[in-house]
Structures are given as C-alpha cells and as structure tokens.
PDB file of N, CA and C in Angstrom:
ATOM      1  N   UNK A   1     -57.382 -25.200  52.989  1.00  0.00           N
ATOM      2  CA  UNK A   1     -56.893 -23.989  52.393  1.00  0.00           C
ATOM      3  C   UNK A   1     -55.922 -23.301  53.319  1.00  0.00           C
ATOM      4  N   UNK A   2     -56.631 -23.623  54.274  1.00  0.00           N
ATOM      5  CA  UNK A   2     -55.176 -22.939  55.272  1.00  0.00           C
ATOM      6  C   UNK A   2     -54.057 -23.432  55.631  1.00  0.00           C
ATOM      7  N   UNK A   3     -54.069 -24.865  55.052  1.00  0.00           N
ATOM      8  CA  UNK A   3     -52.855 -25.107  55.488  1.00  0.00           C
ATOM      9  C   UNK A   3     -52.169 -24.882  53.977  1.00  0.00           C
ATOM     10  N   UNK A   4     -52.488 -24.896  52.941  1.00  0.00           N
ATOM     11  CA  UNK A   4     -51.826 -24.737  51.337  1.00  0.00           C
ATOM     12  C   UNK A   4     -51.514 -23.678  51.937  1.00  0.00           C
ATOM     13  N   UNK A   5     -52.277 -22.485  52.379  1.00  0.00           N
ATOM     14  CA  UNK A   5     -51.787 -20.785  52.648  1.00  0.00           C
ATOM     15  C   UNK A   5     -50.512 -21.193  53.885  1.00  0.00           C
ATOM     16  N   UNK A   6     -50.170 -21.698  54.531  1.00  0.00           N
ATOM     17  CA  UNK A   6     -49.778 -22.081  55.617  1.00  0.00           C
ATOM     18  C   UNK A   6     -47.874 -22.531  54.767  1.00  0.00           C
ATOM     19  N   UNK A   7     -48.299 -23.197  53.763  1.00  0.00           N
ATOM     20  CA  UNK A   7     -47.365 -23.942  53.326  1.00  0.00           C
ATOM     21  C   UNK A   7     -46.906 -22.635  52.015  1.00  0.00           C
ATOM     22  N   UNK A   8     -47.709 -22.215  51.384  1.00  0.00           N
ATOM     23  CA  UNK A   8     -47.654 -21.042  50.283  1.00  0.00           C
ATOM     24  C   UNK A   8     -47.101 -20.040  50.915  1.00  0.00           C
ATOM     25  N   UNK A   9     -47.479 -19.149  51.495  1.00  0.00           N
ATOM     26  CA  UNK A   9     -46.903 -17.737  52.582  1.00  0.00           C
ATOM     27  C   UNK A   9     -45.373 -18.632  52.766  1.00  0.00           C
ATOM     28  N   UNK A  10     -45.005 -19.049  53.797  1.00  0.00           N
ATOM     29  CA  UNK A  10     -43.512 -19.201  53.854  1.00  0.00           C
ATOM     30  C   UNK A  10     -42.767 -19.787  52.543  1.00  0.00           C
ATOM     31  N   UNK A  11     -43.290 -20.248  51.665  1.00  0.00           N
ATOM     32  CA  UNK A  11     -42.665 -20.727  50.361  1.00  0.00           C
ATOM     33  C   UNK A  11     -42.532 -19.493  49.145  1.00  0.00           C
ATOM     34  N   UNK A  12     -43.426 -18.757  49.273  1.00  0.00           N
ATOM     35  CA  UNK A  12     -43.503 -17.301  48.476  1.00  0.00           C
ATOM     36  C   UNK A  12     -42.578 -16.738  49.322  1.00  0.00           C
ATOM     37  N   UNK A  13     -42.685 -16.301  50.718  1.00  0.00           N
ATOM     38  CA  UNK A  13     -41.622 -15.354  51.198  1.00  0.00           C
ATOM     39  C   UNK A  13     -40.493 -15.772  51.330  1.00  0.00           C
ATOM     40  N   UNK A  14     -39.539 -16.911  50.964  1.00  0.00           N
ATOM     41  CA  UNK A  14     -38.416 -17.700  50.615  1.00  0.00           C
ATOM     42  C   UNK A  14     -38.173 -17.498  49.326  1.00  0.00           C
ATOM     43  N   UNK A  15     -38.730 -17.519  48.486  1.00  0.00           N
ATOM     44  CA  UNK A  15     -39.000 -17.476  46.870  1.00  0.00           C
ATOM     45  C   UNK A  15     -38.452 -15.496  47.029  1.00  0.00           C
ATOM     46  N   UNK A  16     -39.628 -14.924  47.056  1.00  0.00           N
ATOM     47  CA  UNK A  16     -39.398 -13.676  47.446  1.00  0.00           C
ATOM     48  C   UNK A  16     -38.018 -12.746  47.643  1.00  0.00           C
ATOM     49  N   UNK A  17     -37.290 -13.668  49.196  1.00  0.00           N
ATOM     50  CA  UNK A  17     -36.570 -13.209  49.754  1.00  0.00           C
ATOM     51  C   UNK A  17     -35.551 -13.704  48.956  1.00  0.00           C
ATOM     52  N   UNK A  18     -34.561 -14.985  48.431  1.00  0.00           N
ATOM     53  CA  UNK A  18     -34.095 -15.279  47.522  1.00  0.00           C
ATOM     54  C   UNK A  18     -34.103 -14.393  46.252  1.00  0.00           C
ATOM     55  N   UNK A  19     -34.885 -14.241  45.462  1.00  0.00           N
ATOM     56  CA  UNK A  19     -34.931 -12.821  44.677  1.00  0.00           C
ATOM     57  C   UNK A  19     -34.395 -11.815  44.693  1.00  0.00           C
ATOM     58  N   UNK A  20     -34.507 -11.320  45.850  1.00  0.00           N
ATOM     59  CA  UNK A  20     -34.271  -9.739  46.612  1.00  0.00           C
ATOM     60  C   UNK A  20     -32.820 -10.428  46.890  1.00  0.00           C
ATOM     61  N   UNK A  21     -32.210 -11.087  47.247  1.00  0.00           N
ATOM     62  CA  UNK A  21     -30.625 -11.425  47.602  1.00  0.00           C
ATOM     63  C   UNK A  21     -29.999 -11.362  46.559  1.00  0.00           C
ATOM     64  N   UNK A  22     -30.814 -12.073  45.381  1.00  0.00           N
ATOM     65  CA  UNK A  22     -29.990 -12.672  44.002  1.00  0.00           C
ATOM     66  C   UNK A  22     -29.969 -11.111  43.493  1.00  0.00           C
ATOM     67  N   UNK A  23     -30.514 -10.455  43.644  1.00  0.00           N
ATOM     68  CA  UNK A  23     -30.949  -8.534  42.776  1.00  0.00           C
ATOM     69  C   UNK A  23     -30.117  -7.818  43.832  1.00  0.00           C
ATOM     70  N   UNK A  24     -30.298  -8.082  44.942  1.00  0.00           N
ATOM     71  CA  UNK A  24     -29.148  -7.226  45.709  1.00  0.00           C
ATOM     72  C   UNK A  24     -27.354  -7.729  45.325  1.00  0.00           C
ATOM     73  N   UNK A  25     -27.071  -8.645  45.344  1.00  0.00           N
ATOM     74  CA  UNK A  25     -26.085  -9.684  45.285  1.00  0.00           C
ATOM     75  C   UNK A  25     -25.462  -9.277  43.697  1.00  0.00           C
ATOM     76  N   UNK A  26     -26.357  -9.402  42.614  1.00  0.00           N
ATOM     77  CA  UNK A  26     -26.246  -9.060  41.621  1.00  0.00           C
ATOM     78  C   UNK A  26     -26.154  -7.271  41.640  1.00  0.00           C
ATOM     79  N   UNK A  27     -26.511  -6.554  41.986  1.00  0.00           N
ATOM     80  CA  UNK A  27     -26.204  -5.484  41.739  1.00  0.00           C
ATOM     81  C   UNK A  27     -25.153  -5.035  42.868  1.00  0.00           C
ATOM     82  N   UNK A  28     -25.107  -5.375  43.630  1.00  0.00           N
ATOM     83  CA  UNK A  28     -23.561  -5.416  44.465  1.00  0.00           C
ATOM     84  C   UNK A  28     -22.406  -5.834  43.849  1.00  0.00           C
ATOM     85  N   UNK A  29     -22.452  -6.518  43.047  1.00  0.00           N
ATOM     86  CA  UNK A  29     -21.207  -7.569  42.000  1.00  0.00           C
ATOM     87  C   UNK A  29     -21.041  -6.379  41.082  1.00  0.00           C
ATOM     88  N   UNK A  30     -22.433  -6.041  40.495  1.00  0.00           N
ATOM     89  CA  UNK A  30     -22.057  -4.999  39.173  1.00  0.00           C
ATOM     90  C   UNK A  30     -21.212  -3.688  39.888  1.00  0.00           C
ATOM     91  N   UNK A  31     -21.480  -3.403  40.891  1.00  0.00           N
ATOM     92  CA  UNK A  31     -21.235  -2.372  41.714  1.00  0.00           C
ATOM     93  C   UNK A  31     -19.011  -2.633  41.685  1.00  0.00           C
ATOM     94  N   UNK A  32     -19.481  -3.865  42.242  1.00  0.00           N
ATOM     95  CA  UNK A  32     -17.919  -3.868  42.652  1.00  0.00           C
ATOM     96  C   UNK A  32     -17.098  -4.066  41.240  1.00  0.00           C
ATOM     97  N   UNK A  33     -17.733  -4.428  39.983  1.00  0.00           N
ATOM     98  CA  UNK A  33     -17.128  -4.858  39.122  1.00  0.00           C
ATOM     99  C   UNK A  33     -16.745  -3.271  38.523  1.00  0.00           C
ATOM    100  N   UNK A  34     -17.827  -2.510  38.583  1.00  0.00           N
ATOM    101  CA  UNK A  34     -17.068  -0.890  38.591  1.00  0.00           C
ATOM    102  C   UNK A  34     -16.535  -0.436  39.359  1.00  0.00           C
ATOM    103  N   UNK A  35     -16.320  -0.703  40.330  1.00  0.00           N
ATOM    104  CA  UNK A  35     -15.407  -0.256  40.989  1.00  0.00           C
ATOM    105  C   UNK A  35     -13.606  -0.533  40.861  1.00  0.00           C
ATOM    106  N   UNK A  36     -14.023  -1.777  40.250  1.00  0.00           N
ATOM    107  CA  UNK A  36     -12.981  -2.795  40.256  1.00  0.00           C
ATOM    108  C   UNK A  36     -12.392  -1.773  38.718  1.00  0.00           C
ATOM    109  N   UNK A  37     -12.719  -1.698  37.789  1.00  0.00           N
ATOM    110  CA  UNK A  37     -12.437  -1.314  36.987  1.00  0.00           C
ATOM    111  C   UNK A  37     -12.422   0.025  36.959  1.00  0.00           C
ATOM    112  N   UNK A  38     -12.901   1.353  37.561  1.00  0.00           N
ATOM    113  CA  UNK A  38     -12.235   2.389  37.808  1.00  0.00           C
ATOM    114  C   UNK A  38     -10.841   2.024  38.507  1.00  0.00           C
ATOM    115  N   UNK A  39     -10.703   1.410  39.818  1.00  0.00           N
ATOM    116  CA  UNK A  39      -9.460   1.079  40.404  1.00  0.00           C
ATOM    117  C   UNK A  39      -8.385   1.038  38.947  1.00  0.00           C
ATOM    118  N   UNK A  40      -8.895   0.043  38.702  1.00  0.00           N
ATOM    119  CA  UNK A  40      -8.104  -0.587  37.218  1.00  0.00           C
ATOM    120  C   UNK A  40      -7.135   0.658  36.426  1.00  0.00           C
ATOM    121  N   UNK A  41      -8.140   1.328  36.129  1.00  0.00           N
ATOM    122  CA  UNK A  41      -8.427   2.293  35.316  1.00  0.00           C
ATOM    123  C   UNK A  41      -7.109   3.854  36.147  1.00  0.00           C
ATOM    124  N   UNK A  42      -7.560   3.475  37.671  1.00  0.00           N
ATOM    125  CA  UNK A  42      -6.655   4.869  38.112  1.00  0.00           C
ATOM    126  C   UNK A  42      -5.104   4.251  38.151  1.00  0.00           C
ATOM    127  N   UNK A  43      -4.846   2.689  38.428  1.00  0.00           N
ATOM    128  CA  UNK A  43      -4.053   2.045  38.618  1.00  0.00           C
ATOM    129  C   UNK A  43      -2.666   2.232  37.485  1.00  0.00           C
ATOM    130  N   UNK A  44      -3.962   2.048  36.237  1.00  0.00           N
ATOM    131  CA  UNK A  44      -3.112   1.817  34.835  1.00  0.00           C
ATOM    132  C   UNK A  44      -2.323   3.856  34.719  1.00  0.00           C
ATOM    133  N   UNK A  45      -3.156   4.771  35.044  1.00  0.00           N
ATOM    134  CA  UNK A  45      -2.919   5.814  35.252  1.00  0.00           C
ATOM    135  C   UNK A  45      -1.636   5.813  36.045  1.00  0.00           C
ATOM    136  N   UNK A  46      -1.942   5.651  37.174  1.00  0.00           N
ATOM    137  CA  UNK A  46      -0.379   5.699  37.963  1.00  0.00           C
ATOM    138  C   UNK A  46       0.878   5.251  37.516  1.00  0.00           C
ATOM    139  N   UNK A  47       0.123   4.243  36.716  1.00  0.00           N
ATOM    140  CA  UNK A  47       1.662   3.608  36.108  1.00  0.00           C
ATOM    141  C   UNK A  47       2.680   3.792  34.661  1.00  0.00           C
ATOM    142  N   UNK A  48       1.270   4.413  34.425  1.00  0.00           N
ATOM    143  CA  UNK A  48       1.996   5.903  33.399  1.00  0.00           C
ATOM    144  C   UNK A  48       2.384   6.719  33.690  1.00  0.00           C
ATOM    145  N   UNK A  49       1.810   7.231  34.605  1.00  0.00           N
ATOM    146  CA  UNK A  49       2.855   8.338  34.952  1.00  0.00           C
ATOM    147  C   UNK A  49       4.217   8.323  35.489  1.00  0.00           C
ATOM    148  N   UNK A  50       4.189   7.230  36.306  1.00  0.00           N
ATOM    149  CA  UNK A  50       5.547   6.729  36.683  1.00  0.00           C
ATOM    150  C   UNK A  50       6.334   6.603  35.615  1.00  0.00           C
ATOM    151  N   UNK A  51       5.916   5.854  34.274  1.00  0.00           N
ATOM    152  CA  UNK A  51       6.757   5.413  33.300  1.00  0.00           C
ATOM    153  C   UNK A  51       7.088   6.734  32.633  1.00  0.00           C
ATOM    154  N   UNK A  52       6.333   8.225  32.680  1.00  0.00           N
ATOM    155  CA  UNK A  52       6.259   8.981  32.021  1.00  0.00           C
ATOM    156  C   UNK A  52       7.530  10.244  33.285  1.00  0.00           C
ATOM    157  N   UNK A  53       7.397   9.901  34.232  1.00  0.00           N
ATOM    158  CA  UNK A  53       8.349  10.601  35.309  1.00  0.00           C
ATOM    159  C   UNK A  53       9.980   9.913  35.146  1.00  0.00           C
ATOM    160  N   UNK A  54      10.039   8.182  34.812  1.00  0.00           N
ATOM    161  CA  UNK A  54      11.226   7.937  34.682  1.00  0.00           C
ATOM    162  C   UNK A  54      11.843   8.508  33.128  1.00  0.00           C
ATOM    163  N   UNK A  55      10.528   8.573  32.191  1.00  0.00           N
ATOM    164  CA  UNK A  55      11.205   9.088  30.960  1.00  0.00           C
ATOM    165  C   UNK A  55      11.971   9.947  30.788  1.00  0.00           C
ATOM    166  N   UNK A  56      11.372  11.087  31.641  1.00  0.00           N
ATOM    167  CA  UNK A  56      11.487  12.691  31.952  1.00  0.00           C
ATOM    168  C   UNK A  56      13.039  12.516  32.929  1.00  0.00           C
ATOM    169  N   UNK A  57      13.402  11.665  33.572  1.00  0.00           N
ATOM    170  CA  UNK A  57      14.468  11.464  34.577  1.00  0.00           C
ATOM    171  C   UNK A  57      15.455  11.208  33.307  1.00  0.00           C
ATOM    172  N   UNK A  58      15.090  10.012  32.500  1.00  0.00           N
ATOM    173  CA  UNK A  58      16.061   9.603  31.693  1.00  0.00           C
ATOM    174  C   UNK A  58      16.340  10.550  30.811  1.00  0.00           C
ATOM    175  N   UNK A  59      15.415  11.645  30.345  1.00  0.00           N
ATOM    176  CA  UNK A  59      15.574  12.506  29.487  1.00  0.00           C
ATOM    177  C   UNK A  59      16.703  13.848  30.129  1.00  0.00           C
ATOM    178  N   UNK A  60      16.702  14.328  31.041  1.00  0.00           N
ATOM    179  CA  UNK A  60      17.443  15.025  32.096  1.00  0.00           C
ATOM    180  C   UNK A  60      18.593  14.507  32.193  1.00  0.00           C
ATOM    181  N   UNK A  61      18.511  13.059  32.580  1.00  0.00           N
ATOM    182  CA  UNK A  61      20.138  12.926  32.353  1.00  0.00           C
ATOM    183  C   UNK A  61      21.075  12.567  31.227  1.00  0.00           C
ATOM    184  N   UNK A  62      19.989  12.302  30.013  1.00  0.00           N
ATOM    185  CA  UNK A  62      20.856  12.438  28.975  1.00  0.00           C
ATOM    186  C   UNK A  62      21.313  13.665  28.347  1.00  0.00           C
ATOM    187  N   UNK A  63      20.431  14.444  28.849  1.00  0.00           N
ATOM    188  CA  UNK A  63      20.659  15.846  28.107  1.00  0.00           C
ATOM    189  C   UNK A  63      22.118  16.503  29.350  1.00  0.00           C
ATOM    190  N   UNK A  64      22.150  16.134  30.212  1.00  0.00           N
ATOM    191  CA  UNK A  64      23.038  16.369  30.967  1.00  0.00           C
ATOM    192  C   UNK A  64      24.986  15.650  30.724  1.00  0.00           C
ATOM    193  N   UNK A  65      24.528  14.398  29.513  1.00  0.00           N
ATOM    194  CA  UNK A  65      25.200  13.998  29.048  1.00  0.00           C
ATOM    195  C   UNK A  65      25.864  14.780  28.299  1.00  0.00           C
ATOM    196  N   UNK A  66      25.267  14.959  27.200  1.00  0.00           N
ATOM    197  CA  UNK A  66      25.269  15.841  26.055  1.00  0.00           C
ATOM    198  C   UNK A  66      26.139  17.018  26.358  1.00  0.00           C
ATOM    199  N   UNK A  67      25.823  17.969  27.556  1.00  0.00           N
ATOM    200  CA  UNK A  67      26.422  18.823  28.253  1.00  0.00           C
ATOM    201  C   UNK A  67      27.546  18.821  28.384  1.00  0.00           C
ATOM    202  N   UNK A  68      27.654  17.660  28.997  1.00  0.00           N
ATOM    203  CA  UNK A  68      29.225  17.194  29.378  1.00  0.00           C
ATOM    204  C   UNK A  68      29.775  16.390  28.525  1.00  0.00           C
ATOM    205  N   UNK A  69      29.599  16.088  27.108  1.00  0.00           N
ATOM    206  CA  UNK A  69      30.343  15.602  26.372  1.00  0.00           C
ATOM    207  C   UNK A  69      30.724  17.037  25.507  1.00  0.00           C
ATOM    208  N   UNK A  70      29.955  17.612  25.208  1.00  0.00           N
ATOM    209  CA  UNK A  70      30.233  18.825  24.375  1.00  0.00           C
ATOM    210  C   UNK A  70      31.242  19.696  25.229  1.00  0.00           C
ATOM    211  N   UNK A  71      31.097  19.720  26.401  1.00  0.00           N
ATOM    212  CA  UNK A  71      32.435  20.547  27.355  1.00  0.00           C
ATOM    213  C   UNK A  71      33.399  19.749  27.302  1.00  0.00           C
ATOM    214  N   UNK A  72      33.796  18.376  27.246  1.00  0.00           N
ATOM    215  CA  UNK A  72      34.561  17.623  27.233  1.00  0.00           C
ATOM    216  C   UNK A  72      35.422  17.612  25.513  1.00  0.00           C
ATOM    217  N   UNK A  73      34.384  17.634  24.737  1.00  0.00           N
ATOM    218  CA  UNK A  73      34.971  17.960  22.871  1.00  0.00           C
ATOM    219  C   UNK A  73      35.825  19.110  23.001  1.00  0.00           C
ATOM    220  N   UNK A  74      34.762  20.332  23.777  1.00  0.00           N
ATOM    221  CA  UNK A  74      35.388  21.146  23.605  1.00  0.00           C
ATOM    222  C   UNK A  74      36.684  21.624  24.412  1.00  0.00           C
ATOM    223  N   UNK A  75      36.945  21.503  25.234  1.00  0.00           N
ATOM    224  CA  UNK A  75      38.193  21.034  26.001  1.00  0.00           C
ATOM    225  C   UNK A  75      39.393  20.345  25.093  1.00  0.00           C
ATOM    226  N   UNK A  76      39.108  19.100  24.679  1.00  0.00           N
ATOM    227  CA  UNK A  76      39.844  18.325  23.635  1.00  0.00           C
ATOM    228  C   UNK A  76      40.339  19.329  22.495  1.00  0.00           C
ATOM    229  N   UNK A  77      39.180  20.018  22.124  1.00  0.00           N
ATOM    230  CA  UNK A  77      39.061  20.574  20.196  1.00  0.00           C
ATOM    231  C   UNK A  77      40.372  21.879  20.944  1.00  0.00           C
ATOM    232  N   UNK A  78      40.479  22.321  22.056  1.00  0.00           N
ATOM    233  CA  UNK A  78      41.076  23.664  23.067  1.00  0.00           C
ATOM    234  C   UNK A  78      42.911  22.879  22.930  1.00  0.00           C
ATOM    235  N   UNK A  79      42.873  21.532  23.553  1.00  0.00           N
ATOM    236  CA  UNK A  79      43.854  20.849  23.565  1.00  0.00           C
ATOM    237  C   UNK A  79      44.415  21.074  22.475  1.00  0.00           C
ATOM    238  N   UNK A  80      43.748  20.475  21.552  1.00  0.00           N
ATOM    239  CA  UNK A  80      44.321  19.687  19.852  1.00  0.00           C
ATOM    240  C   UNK A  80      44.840  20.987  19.157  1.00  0.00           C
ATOM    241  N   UNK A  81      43.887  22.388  19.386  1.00  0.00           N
ATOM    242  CA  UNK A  81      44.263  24.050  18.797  1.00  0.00           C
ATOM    243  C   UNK A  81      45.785  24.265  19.572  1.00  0.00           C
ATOM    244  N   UNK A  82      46.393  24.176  20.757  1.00  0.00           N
ATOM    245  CA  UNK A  82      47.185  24.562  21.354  1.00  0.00           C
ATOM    246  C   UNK A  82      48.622  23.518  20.589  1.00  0.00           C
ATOM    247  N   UNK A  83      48.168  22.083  20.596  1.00  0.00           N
ATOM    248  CA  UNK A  83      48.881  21.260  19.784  1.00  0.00           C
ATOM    249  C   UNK A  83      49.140  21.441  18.642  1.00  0.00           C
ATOM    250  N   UNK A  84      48.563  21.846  17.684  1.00  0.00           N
ATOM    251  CA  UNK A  84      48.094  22.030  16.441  1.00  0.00           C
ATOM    252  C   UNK A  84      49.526  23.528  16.230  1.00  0.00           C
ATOM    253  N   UNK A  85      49.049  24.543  16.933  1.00  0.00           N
ATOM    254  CA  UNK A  85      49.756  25.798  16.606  1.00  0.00           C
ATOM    255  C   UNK A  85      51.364  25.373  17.170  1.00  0.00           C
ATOM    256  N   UNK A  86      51.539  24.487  18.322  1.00  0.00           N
ATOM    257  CA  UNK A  86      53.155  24.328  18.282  1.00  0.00           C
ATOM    258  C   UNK A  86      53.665  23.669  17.765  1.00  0.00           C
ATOM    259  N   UNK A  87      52.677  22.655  17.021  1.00  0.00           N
ATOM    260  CA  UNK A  87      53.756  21.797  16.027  1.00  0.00           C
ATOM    261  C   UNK A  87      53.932  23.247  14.671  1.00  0.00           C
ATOM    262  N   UNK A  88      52.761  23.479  14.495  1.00  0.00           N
ATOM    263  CA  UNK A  88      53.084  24.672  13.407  1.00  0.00           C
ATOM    264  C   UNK A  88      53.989  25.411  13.533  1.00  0.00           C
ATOM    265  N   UNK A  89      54.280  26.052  14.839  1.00  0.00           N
ATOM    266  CA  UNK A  89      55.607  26.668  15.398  1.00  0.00           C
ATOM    267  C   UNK A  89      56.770  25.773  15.264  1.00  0.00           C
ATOM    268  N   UNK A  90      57.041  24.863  15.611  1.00  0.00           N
ATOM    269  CA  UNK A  90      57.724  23.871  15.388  1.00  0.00           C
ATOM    270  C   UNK A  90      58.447  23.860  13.690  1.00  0.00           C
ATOM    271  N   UNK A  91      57.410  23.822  12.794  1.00  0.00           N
ATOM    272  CA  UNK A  91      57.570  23.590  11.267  1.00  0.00           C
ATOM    273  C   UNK A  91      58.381  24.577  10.921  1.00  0.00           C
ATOM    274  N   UNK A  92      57.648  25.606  11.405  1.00  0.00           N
ATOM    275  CA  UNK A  92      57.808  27.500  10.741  1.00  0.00           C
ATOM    276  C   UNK A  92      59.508  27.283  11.555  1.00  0.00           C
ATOM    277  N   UNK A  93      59.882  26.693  12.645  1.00  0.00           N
ATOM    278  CA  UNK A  93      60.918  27.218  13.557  1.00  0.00           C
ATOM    279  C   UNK A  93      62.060  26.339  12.336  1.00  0.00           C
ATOM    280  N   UNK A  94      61.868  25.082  12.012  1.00  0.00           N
ATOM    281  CA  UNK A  94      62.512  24.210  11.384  1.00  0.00           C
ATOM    282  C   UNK A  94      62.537  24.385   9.864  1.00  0.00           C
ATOM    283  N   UNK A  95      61.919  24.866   9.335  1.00  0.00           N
ATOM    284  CA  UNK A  95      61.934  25.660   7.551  1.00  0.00           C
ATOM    285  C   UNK A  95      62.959  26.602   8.013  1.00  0.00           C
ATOM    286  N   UNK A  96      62.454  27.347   8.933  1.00  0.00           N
ATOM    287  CA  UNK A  96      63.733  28.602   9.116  1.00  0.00           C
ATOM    288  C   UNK A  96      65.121  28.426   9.280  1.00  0.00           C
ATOM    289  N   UNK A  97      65.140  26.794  10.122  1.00  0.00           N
ATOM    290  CA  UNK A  97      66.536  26.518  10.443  1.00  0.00           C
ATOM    291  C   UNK A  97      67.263  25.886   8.710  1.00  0.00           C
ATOM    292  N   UNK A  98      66.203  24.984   7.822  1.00  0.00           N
ATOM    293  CA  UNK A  98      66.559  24.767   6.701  1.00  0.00           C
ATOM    294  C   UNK A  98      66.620  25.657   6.042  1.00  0.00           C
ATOM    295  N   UNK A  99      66.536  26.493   6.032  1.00  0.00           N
ATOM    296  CA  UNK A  99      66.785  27.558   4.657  1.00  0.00           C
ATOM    297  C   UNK A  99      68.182  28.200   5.398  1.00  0.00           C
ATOM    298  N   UNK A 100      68.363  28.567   6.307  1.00  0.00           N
ATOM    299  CA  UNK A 100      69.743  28.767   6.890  1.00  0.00           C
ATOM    300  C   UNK A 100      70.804  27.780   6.397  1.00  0.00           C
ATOM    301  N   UNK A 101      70.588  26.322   6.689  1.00  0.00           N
ATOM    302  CA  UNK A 101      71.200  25.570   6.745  1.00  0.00           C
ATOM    303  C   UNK A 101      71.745  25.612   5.131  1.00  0.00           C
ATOM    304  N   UNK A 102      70.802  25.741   3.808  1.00  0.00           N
ATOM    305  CA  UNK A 102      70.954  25.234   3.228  1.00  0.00           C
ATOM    306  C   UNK A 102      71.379  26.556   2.362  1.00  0.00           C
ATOM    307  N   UNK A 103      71.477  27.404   3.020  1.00  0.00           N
ATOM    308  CA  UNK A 103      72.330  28.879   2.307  1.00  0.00           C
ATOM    309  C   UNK A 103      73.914  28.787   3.084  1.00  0.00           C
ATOM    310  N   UNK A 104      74.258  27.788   4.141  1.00  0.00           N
ATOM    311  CA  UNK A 104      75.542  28.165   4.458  1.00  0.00           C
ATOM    312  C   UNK A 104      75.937  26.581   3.998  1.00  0.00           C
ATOM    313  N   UNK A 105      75.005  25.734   3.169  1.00  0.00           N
ATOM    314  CA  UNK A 105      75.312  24.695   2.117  1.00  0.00           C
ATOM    315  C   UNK A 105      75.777  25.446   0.747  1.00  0.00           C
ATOM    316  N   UNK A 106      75.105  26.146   0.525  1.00  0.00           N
ATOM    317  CA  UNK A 106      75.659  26.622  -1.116  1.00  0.00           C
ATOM    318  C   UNK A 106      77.120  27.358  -0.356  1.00  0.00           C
ATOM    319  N   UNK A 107      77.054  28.302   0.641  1.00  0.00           N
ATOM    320  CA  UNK A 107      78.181  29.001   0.741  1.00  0.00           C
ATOM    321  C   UNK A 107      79.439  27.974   1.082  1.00  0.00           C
ATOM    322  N   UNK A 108      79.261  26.808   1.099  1.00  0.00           N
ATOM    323  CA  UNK A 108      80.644  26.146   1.162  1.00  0.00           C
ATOM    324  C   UNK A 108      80.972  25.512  -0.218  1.00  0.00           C
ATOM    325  N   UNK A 109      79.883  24.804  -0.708  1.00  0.00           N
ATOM    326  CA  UNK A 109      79.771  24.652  -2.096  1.00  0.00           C
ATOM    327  C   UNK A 109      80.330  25.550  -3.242  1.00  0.00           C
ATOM    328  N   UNK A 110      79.966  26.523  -2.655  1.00  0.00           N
ATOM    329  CA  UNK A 110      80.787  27.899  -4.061  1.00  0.00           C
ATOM    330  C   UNK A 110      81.998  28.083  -3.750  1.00  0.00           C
ATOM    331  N   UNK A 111      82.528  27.691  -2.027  1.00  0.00           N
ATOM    332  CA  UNK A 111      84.046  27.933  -1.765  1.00  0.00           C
ATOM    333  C   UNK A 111      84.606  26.789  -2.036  1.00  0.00           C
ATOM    334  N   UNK A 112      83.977  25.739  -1.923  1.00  0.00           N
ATOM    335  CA  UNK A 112      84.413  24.332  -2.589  1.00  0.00           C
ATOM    336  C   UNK A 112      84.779  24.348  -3.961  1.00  0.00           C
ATOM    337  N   UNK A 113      84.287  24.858  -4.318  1.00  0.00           N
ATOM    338  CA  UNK A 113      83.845  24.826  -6.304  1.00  0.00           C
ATOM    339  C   UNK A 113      85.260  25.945  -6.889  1.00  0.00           C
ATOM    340  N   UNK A 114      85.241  26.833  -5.783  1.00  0.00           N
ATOM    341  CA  UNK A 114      85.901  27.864  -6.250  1.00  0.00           C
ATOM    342  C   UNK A 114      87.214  27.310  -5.715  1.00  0.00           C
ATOM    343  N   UNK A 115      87.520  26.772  -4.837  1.00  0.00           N
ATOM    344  CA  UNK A 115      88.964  26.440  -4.690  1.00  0.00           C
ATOM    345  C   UNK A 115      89.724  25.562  -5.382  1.00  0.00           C
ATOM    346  N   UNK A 116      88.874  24.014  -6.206  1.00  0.00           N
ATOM    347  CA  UNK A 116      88.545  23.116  -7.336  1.00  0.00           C
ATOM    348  C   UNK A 116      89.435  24.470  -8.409  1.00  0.00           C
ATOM    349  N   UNK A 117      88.571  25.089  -8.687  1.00  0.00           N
ATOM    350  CA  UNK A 117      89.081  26.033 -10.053  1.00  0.00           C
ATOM    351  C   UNK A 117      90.450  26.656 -10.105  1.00  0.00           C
ATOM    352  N   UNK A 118      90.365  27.155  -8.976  1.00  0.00           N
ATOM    353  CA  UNK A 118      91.810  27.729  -8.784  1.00  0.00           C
ATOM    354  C   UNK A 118      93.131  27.033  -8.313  1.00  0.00           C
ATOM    355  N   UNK A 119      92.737  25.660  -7.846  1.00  0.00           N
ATOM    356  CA  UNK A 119      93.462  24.605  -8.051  1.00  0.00           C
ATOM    357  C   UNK A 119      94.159  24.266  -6.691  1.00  0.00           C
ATOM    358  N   UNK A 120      93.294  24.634  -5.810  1.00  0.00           N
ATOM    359  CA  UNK A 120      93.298  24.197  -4.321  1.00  0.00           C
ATOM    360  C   UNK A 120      93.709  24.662  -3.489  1.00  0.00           C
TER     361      UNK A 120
END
C-alpha cells in the first residue's frame, strides 16, 4: 500500500498540478484574448478618428475652395460689368455717330435731288 500511495501521491500531484496550469493557462489566454480585443477595439477607434480628422481637413479645404472660387467669379462677373458697359458706351457712342452720319446723308441727298430739278 505504500508503495501504490508512493506511486499515487506523485501521480495525483502531477495530475493536479497539470490542471491548475491548463485553468491558469486557459484563463490567461481568455485574459489576453480580451485584452487583445479591447486593443482591437481602441485601435479601430483611432483609426476613425484619423479618417474622421482627414475628413474635417478635406472639408476645410474645400470650403476654402469655394471661397476662392466665388472671389474669383466675382472678380470675373466685376471684369465682364466694366466690359459689358464700354462696349455699351461704344454702341450708344456709334448710333450717335450714325444718326449724324445719316442726317448729313439726307442733307446731300436733298441738295443732290434739288440740283437734278433745277437742272444742275
């Protein structure tokens, strides 16, 4: 009997101790596997926000676009008004010169016409 106890005692406390490794071992794994997955978890976080900081960058400089295209229209639309009124000046200057022109057209026309009649 004492030697079965002899041979039993170190075969139970192997048995035993094995157990206690596989339960420590195992709950160390579960341990790290949450851990692993909070990490995960703050990781995926960071990398939203990053994606959510370049949005905000890209959003800033388009709106900064916008800015400067609308100062740029409006500049142009400033141009095209200044263009716009001297060709109009232009028109108004050139109707004026035709209606001149075309009153010292009749006035040769009627001295034309009239010298025709009276027989030259």
């Amino acid at each position: 009997m004492d030697q079965l106890l002899a041979i039993l005692i170190p075969a139970m406390t192997a048995i035993i101790a094995a157990g206690l490794t596989y339960l420590t071992t195992r709950h160390n794994t579960h341990r790290q596997e949450q851990a692993d997955v909070m990490s995960g978890y703050a990781q995926l976080c960071d990398d939203l926000r990053s994606m959510i900081d370049l949005n905000n960058a890209e959003i800033t400089r388009l709106r900064q676009e916008i800015v400067a295209l609308r100062a740029q229209v409006e500049a142009e639309r400033e141009t095209w008004r200044r263009e716009r009124e001297a060709l109009q000046a232009r028109i108004t200057e050139l109707e004026t010169i035709n209606a001149r022109l075309e009153k010292q057209l009749a006035a040769l026309q009627a001295r034309a016409n009239q010298k025709e009649q009276h027989g030259g």
